[in-house]
PDB file of N, CA and C in Angstrom:
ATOM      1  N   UNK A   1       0.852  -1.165   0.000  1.00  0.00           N
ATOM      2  CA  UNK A   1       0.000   0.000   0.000  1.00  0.00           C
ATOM      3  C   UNK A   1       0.904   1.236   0.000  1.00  0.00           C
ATOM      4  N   UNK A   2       0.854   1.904  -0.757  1.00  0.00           N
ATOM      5  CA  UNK A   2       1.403   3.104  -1.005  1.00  0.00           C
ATOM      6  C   UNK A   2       0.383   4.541  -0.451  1.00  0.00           C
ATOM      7  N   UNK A   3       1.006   5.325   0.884  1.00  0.00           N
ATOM      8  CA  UNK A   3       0.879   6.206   0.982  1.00  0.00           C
ATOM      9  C   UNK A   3       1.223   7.688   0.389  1.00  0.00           C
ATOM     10  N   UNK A   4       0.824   8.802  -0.303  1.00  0.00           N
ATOM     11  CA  UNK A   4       1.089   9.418  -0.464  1.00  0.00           C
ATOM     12  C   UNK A   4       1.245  10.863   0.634  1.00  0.00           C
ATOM     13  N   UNK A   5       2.232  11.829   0.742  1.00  0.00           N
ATOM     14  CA  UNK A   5       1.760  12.749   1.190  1.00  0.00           C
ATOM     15  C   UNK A   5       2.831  13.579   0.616  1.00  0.00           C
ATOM     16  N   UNK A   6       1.913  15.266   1.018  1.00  0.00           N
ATOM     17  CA  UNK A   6       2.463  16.222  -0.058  1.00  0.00           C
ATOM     18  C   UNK A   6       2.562  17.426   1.360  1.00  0.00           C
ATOM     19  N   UNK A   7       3.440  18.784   0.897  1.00  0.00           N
ATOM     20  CA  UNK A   7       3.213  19.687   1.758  1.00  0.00           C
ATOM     21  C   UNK A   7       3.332  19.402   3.383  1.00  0.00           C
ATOM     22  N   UNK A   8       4.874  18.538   3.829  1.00  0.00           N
ATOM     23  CA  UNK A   8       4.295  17.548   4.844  1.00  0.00           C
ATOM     24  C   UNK A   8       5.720  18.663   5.469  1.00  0.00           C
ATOM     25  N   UNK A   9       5.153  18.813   6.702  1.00  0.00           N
ATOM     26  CA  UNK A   9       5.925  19.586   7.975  1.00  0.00           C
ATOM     27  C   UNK A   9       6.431  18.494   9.140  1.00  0.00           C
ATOM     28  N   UNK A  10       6.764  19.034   9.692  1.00  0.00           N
ATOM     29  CA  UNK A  10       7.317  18.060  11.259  1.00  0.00           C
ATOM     30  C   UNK A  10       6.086  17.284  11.659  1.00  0.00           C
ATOM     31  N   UNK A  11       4.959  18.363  11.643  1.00  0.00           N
ATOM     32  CA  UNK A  11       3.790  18.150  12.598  1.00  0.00           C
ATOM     33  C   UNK A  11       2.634  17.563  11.837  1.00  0.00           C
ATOM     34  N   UNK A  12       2.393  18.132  10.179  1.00  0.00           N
ATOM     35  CA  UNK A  12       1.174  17.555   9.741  1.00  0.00           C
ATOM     36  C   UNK A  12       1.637  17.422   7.961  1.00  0.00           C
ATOM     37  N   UNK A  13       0.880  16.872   7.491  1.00  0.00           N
ATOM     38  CA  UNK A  13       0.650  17.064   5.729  1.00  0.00           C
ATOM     39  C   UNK A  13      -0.665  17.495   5.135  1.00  0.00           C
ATOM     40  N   UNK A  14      -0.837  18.421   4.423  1.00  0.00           N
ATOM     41  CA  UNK A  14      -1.833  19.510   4.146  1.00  0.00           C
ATOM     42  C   UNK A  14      -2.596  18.251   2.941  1.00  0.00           C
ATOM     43  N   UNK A  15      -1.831  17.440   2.158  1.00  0.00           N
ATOM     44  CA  UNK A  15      -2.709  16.429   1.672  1.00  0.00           C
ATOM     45  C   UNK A  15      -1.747  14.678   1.986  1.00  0.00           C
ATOM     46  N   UNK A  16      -2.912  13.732   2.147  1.00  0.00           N
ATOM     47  CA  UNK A  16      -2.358  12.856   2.094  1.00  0.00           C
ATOM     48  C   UNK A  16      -3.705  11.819   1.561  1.00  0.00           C
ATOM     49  N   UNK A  17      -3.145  10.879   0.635  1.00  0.00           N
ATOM     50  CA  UNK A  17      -3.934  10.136  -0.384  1.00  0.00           C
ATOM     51  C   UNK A  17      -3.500   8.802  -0.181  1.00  0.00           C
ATOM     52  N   UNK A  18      -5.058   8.170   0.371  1.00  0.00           N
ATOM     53  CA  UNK A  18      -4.457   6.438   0.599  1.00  0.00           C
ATOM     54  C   UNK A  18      -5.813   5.840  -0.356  1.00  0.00           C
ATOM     55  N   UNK A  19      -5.461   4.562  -0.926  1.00  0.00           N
ATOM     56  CA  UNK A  19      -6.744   4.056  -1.769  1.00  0.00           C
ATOM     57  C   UNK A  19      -7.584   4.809  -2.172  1.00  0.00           C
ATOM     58  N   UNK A  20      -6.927   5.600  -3.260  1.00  0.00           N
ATOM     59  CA  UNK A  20      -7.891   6.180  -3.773  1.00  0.00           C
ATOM     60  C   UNK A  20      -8.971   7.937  -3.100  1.00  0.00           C
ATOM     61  N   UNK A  21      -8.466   7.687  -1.610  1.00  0.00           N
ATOM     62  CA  UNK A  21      -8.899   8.626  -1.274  1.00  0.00           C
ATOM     63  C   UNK A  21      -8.120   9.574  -0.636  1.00  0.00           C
ATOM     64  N   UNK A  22      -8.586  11.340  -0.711  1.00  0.00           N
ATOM     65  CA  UNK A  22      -7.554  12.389  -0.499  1.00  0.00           C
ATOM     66  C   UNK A  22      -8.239  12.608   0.722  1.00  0.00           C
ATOM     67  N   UNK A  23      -7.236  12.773   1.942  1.00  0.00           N
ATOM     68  CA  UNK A  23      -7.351  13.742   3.247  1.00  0.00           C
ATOM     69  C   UNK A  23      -7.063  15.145   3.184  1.00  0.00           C
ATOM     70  N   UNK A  24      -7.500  16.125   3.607  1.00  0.00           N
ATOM     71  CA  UNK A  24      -6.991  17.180   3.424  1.00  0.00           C
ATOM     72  C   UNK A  24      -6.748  17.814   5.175  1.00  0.00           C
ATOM     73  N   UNK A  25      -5.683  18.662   5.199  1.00  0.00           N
ATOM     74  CA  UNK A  25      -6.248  18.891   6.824  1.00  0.00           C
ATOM     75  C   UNK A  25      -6.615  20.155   7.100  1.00  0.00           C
ATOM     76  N   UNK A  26      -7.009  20.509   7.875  1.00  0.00           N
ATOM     77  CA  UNK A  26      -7.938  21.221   8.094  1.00  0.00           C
ATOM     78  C   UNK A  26      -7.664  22.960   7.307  1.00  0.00           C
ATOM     79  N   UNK A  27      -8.444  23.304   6.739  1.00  0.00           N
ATOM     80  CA  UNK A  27      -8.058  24.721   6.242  1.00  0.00           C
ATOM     81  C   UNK A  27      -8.734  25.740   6.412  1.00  0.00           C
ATOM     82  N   UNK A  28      -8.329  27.243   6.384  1.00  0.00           N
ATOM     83  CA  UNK A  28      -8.191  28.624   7.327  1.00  0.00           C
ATOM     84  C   UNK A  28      -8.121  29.435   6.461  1.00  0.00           C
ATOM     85  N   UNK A  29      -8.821  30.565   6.722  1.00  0.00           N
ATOM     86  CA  UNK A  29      -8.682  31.501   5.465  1.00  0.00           C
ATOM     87  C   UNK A  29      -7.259  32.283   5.602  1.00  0.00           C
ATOM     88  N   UNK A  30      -7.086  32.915   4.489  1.00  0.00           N
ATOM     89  CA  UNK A  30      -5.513  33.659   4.317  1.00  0.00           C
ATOM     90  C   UNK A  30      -5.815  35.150   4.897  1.00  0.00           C
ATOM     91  N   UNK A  31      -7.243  35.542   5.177  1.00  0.00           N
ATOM     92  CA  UNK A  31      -7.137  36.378   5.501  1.00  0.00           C
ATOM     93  C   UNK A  31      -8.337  36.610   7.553  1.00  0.00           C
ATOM     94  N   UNK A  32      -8.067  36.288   8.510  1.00  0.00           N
ATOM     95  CA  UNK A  32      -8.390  35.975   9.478  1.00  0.00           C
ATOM     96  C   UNK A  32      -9.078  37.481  10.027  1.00  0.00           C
ATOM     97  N   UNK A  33      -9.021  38.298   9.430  1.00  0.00           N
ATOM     98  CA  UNK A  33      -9.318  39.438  10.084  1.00  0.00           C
ATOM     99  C   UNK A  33     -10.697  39.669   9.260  1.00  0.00           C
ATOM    100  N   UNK A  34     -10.952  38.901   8.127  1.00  0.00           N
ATOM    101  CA  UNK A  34     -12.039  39.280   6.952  1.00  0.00           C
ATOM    102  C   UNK A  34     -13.803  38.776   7.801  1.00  0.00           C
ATOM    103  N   UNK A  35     -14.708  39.139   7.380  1.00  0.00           N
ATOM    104  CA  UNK A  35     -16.042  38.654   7.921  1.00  0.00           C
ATOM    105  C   UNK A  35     -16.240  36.944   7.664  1.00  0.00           C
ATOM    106  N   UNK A  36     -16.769  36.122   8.598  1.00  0.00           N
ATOM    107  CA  UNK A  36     -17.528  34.822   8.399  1.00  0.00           C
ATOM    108  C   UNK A  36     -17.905  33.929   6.605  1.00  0.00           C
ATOM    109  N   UNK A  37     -18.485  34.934   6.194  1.00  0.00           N
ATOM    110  CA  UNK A  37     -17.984  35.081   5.075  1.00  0.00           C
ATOM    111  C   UNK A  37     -17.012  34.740   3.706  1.00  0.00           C
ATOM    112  N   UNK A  38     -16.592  35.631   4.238  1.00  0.00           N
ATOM    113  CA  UNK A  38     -15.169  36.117   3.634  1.00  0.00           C
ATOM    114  C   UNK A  38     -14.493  34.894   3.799  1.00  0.00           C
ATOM    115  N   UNK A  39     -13.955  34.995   5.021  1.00  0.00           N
ATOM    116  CA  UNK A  39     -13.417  34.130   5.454  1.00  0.00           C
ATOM    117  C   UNK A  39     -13.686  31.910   4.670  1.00  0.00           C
ATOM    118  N   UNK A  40     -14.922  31.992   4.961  1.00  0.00           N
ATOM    119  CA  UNK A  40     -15.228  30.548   4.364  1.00  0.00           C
ATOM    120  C   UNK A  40     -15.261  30.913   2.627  1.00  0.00           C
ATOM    121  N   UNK A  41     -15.365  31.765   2.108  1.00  0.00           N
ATOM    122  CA  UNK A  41     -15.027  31.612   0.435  1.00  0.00           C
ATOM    123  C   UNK A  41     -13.316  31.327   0.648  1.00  0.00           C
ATOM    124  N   UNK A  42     -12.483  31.967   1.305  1.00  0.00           N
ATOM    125  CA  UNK A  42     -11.139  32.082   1.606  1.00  0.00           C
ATOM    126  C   UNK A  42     -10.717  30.555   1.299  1.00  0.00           C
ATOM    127  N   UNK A  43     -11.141  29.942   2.884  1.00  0.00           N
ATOM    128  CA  UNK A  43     -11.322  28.576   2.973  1.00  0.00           C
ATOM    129  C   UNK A  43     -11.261  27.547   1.923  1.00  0.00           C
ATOM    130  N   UNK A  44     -12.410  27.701   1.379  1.00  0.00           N
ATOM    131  CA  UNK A  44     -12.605  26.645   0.286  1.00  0.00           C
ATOM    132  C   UNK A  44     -11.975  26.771  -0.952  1.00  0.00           C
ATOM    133  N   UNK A  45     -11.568  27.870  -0.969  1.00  0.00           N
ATOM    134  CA  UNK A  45     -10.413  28.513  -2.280  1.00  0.00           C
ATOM    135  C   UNK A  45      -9.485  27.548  -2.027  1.00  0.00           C
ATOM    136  N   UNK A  46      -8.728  28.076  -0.378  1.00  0.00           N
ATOM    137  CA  UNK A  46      -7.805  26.656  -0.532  1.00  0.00           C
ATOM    138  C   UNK A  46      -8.087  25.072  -0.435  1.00  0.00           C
ATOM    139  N   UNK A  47      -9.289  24.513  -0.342  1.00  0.00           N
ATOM    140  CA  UNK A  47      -9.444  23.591  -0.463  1.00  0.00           C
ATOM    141  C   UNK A  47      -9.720  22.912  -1.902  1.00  0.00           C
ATOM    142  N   UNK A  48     -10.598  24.043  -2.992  1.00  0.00           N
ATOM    143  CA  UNK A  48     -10.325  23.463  -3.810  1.00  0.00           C
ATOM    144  C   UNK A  48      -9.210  23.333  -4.678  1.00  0.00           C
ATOM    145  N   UNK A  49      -7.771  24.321  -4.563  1.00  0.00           N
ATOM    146  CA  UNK A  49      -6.670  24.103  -5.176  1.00  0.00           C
ATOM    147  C   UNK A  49      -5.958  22.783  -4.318  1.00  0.00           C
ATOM    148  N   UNK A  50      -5.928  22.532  -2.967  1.00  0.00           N
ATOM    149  CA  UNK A  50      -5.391  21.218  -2.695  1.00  0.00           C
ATOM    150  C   UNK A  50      -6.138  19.830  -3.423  1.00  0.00           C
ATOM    151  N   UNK A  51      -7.545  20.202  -3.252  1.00  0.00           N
ATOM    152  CA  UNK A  51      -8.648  19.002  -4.129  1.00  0.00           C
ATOM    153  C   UNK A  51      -7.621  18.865  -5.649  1.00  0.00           C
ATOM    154  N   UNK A  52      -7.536  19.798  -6.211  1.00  0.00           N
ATOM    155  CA  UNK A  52      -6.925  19.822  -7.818  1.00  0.00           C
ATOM    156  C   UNK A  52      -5.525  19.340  -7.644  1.00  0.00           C
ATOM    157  N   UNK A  53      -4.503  19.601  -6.652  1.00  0.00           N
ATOM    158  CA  UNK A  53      -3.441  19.325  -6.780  1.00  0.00           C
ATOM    159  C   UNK A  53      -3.691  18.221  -6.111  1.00  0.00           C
ATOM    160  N   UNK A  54      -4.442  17.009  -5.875  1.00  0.00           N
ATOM    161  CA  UNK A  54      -4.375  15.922  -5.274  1.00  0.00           C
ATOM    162  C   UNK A  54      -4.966  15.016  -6.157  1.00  0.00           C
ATOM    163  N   UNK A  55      -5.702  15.792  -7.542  1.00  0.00           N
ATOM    164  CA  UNK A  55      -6.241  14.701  -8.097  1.00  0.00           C
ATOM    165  C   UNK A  55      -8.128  14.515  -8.163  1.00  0.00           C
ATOM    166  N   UNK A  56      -8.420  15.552  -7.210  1.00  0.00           N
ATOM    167  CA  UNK A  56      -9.556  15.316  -6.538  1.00  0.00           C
ATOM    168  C   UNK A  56     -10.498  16.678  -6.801  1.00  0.00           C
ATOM    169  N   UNK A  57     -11.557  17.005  -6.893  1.00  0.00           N
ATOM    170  CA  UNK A  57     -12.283  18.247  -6.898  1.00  0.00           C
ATOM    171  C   UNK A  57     -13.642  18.129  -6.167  1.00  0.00           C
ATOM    172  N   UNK A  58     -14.293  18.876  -5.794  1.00  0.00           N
ATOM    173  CA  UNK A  58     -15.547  19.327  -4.857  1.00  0.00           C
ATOM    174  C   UNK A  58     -16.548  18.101  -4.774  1.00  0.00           C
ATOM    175  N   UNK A  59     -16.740  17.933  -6.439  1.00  0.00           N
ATOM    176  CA  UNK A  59     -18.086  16.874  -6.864  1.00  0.00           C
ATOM    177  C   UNK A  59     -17.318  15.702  -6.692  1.00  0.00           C
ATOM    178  N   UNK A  60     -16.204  15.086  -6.043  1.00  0.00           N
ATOM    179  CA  UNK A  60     -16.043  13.671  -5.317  1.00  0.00           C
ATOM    180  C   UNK A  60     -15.327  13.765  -3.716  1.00  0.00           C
ATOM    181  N   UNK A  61     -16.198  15.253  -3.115  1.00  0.00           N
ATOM    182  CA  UNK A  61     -16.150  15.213  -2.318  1.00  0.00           C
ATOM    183  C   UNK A  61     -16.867  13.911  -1.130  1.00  0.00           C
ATOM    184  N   UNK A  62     -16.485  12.808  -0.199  1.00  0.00           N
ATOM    185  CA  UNK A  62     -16.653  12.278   0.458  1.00  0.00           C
ATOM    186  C   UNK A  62     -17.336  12.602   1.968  1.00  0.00           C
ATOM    187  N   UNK A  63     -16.787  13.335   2.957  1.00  0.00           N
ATOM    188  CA  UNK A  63     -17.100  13.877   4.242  1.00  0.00           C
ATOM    189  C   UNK A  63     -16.598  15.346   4.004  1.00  0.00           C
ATOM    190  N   UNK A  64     -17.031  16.171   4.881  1.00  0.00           N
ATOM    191  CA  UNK A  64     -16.269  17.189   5.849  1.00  0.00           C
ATOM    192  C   UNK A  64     -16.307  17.546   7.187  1.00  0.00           C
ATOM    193  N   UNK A  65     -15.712  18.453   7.769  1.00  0.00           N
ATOM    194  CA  UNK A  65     -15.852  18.923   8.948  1.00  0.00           C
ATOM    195  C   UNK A  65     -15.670  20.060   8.746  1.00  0.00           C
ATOM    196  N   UNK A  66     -16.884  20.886  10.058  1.00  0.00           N
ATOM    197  CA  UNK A  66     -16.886  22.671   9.892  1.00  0.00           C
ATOM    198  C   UNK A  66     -16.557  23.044  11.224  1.00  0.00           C
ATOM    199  N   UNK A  67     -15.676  23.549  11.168  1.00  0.00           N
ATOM    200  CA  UNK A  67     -15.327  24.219  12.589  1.00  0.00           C
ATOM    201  C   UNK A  67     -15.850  25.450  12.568  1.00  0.00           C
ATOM    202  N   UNK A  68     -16.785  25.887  13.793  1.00  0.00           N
ATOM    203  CA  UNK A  68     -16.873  26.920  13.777  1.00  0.00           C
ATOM    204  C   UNK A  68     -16.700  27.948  15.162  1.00  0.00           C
ATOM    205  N   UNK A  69     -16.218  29.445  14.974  1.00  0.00           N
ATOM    206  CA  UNK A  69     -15.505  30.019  16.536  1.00  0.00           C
ATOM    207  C   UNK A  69     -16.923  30.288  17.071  1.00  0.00           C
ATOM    208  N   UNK A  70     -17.598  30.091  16.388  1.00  0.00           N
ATOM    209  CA  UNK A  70     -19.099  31.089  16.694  1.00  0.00           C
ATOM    210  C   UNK A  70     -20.638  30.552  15.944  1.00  0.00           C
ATOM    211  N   UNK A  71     -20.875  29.437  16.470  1.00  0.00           N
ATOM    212  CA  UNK A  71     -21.762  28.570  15.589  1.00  0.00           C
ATOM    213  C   UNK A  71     -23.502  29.036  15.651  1.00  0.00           C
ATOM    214  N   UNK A  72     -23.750  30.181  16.713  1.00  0.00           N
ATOM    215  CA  UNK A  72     -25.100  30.627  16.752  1.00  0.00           C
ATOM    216  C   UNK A  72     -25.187  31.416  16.137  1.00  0.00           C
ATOM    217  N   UNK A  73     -23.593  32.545  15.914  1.00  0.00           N
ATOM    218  CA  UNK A  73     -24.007  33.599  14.775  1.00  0.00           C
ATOM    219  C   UNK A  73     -23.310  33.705  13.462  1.00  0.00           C
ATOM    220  N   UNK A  74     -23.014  32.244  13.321  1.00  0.00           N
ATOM    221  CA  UNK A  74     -22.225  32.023  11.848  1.00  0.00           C
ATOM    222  C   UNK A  74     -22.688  31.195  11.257  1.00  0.00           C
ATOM    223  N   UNK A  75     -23.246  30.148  11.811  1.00  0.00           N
ATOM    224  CA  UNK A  75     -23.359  28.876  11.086  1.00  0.00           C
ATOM    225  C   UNK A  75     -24.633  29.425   9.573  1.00  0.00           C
ATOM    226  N   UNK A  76     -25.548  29.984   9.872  1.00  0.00           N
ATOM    227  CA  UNK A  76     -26.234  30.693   8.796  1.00  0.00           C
ATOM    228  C   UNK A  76     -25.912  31.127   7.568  1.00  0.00           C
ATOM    229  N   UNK A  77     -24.491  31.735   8.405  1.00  0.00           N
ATOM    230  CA  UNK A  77     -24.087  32.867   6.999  1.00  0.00           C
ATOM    231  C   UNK A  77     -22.845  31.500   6.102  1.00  0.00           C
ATOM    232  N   UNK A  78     -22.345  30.966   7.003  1.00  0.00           N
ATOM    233  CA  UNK A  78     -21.259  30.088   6.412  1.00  0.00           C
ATOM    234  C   UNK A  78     -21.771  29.172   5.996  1.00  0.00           C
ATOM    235  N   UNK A  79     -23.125  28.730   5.957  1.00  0.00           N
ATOM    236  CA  UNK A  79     -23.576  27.633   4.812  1.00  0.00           C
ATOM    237  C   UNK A  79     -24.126  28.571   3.900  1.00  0.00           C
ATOM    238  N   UNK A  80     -24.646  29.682   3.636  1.00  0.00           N
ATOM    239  CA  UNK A  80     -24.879  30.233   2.570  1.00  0.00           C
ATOM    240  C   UNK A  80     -23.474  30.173   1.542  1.00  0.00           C
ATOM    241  N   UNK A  81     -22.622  30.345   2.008  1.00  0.00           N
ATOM    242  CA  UNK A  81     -21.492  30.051   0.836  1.00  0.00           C
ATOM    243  C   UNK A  81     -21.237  29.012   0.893  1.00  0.00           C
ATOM    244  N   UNK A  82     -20.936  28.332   1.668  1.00  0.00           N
ATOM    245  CA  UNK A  82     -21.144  26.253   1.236  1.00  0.00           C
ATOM    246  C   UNK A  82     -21.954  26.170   0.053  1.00  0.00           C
ATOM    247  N   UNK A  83     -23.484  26.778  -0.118  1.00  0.00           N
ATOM    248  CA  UNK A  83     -24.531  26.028  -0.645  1.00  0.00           C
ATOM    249  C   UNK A  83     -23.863  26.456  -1.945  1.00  0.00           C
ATOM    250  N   UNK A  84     -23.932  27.903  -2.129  1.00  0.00           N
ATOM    251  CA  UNK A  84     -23.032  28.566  -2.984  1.00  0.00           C
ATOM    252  C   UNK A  84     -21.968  27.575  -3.681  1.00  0.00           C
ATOM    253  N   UNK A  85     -20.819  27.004  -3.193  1.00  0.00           N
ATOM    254  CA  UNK A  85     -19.541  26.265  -3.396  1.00  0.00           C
ATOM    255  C   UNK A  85     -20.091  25.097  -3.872  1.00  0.00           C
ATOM    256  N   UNK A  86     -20.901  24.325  -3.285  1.00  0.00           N
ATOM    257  CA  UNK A  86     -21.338  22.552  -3.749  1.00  0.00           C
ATOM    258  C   UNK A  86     -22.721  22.742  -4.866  1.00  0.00           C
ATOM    259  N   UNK A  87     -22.028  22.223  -5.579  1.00  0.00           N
ATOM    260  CA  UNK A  87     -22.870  21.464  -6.531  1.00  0.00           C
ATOM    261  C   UNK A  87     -24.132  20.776  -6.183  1.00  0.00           C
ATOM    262  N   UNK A  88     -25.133  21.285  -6.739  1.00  0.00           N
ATOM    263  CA  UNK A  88     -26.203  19.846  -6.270  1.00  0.00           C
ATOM    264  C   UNK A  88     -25.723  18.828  -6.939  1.00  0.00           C
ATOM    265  N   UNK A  89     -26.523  17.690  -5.839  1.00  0.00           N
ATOM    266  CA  UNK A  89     -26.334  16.212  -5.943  1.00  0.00           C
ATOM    267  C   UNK A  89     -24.783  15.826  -5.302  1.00  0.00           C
ATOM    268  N   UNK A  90     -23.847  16.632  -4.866  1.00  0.00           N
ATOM    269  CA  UNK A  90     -23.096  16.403  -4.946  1.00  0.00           C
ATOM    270  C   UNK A  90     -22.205  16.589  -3.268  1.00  0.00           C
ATOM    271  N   UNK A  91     -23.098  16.410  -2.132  1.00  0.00           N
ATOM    272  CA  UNK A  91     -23.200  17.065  -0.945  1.00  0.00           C
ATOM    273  C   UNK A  91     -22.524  16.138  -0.101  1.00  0.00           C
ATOM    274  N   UNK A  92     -21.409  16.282   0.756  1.00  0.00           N
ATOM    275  CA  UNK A  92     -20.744  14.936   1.275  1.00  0.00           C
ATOM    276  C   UNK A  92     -21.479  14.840   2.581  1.00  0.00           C
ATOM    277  N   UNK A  93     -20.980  13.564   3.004  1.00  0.00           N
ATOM    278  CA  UNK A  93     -21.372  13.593   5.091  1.00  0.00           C
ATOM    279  C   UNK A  93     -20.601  14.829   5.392  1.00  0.00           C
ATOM    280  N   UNK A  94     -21.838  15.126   6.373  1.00  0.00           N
ATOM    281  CA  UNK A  94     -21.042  16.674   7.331  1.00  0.00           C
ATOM    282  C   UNK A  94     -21.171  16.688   8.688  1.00  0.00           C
ATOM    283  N   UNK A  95     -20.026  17.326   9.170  1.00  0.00           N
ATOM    284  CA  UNK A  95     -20.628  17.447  10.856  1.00  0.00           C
ATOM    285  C   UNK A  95     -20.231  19.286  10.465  1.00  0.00           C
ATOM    286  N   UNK A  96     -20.687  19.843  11.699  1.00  0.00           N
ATOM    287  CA  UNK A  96     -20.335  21.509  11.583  1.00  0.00           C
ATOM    288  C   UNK A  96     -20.211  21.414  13.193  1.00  0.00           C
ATOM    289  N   UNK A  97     -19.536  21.654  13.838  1.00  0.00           N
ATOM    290  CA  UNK A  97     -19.503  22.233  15.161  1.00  0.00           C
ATOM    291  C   UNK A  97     -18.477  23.230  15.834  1.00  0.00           C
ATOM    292  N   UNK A  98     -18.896  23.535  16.491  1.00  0.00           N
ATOM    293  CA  UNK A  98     -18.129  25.000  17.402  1.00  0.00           C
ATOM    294  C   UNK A  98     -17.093  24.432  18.251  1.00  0.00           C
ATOM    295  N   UNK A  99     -16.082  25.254  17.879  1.00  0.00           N
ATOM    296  CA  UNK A  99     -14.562  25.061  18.792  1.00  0.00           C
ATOM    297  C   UNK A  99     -13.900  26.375  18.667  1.00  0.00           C
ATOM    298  N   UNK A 100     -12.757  26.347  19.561  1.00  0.00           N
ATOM    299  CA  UNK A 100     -11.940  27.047  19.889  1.00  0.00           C
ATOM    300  C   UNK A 100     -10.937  27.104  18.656  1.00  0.00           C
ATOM    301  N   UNK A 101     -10.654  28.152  18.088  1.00  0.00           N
ATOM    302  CA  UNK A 101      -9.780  28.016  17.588  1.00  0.00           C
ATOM    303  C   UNK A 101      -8.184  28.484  17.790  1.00  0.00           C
ATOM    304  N   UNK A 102      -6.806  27.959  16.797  1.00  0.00           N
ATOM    305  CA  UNK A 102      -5.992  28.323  17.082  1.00  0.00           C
ATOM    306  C   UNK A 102      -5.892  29.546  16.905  1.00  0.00           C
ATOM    307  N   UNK A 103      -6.510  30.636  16.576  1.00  0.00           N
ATOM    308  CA  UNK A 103      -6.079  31.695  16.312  1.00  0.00           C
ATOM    309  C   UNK A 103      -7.381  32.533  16.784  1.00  0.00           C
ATOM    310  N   UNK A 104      -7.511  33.372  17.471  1.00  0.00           N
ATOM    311  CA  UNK A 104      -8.842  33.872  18.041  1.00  0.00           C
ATOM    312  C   UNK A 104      -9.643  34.257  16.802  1.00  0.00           C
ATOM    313  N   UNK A 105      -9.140  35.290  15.366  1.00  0.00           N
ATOM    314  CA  UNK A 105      -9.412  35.656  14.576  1.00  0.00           C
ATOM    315  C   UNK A 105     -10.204  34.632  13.568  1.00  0.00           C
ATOM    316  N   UNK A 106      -9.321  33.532  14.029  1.00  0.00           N
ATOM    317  CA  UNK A 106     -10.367  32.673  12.684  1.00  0.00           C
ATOM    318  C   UNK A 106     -11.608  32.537  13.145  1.00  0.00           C
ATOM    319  N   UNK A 107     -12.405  32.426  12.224  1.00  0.00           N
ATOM    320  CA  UNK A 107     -13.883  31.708  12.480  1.00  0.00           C
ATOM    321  C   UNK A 107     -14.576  30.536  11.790  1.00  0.00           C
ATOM    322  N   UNK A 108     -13.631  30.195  10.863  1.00  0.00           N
ATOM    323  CA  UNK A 108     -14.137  28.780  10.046  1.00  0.00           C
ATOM    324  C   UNK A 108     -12.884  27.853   9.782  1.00  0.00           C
ATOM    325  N   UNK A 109     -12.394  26.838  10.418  1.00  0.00           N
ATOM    326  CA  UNK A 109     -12.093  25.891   9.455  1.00  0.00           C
ATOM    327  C   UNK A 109     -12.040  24.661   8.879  1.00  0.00           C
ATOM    328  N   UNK A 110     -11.927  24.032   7.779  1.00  0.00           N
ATOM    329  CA  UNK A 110     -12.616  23.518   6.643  1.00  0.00           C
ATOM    330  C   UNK A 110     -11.733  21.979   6.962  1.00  0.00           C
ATOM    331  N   UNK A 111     -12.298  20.731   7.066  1.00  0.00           N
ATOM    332  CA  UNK A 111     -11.496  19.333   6.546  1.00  0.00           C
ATOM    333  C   UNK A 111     -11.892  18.780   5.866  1.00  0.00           C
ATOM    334  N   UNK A 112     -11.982  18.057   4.499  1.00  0.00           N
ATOM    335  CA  UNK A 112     -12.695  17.362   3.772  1.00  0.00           C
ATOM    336  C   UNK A 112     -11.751  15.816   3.436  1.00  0.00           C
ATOM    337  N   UNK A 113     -12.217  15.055   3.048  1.00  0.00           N
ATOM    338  CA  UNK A 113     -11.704  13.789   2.240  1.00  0.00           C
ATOM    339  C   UNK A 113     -12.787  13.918   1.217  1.00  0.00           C
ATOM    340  N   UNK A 114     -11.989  13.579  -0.088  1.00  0.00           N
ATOM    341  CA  UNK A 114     -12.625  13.185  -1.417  1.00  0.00           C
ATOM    342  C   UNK A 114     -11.969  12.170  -1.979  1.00  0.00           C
ATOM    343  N   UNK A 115     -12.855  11.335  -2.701  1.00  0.00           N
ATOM    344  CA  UNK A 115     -12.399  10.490  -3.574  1.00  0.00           C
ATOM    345  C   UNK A 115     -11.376  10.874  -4.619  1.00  0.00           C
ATOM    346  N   UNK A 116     -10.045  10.149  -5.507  1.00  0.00           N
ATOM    347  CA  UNK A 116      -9.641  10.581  -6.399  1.00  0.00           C
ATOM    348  C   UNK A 116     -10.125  10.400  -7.561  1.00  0.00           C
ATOM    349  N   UNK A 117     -10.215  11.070  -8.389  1.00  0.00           N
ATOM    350  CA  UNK A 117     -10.879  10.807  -9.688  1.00  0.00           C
ATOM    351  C   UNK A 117     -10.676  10.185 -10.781  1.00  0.00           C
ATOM    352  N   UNK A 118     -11.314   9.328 -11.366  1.00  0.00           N
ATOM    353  CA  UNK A 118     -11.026   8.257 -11.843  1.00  0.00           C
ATOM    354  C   UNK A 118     -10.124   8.864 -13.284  1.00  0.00           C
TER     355      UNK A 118
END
């Protein structure tokens, strides 16, 4: 079995691809000071250039996870750009829940696994 991983630090790898399927870890917008928003288009920007550089794109998306700093007064606005971002028919398992984040400023971030594409 051949593991892949790419973008790999001491501590983590931003993609790693086993059978067929891509991990991504968790992603943060580039700009932390921007609105809820903002911020989750940010997000998924970088998720879908890791999706592409792994082989993988949105519509074989598998799961995600939504972190959120503030889930009573975000979760609203940050699936409006989800719904925005996904394709119908094309909607993975989700959890969304509220945590602490590493950085007080953030307010969303993003983990997905997708399938690679055939």
């Amino acid at each position: 079995m051949t593991i892949t991983r790419m973008h790999t630090s001491a501590r983590a790898s931003k993609i790693v691809i086993n059978n067929g399927v891509v991990y991504l870890s968790g992603q943060v917008a580039e700009d932390p000071e921007a609105d809820i928003q903002e911020q989750t288009r940010s997000t998924l920007a970088r998720v879908d250039a890791l999706l592409t550089e792994a082989g993988s794109d949105r519509e074989h998306l598998l799961s995600a996870t939504i972190f959120l700093r503030d889930i009573d007064n975000h979760f609203a606005l940050m699936n409006e750009v989800w719904n925005e971002w996904l394709a119908d028919g094309h909607a993975p398992a989700r959890a969304c829940v509220e945590a602490h984040m590493a950085r007080s400023a953030l307010l969303v971030e993003i983990c997905v696994q997708a399938a690679v594409k055939d």
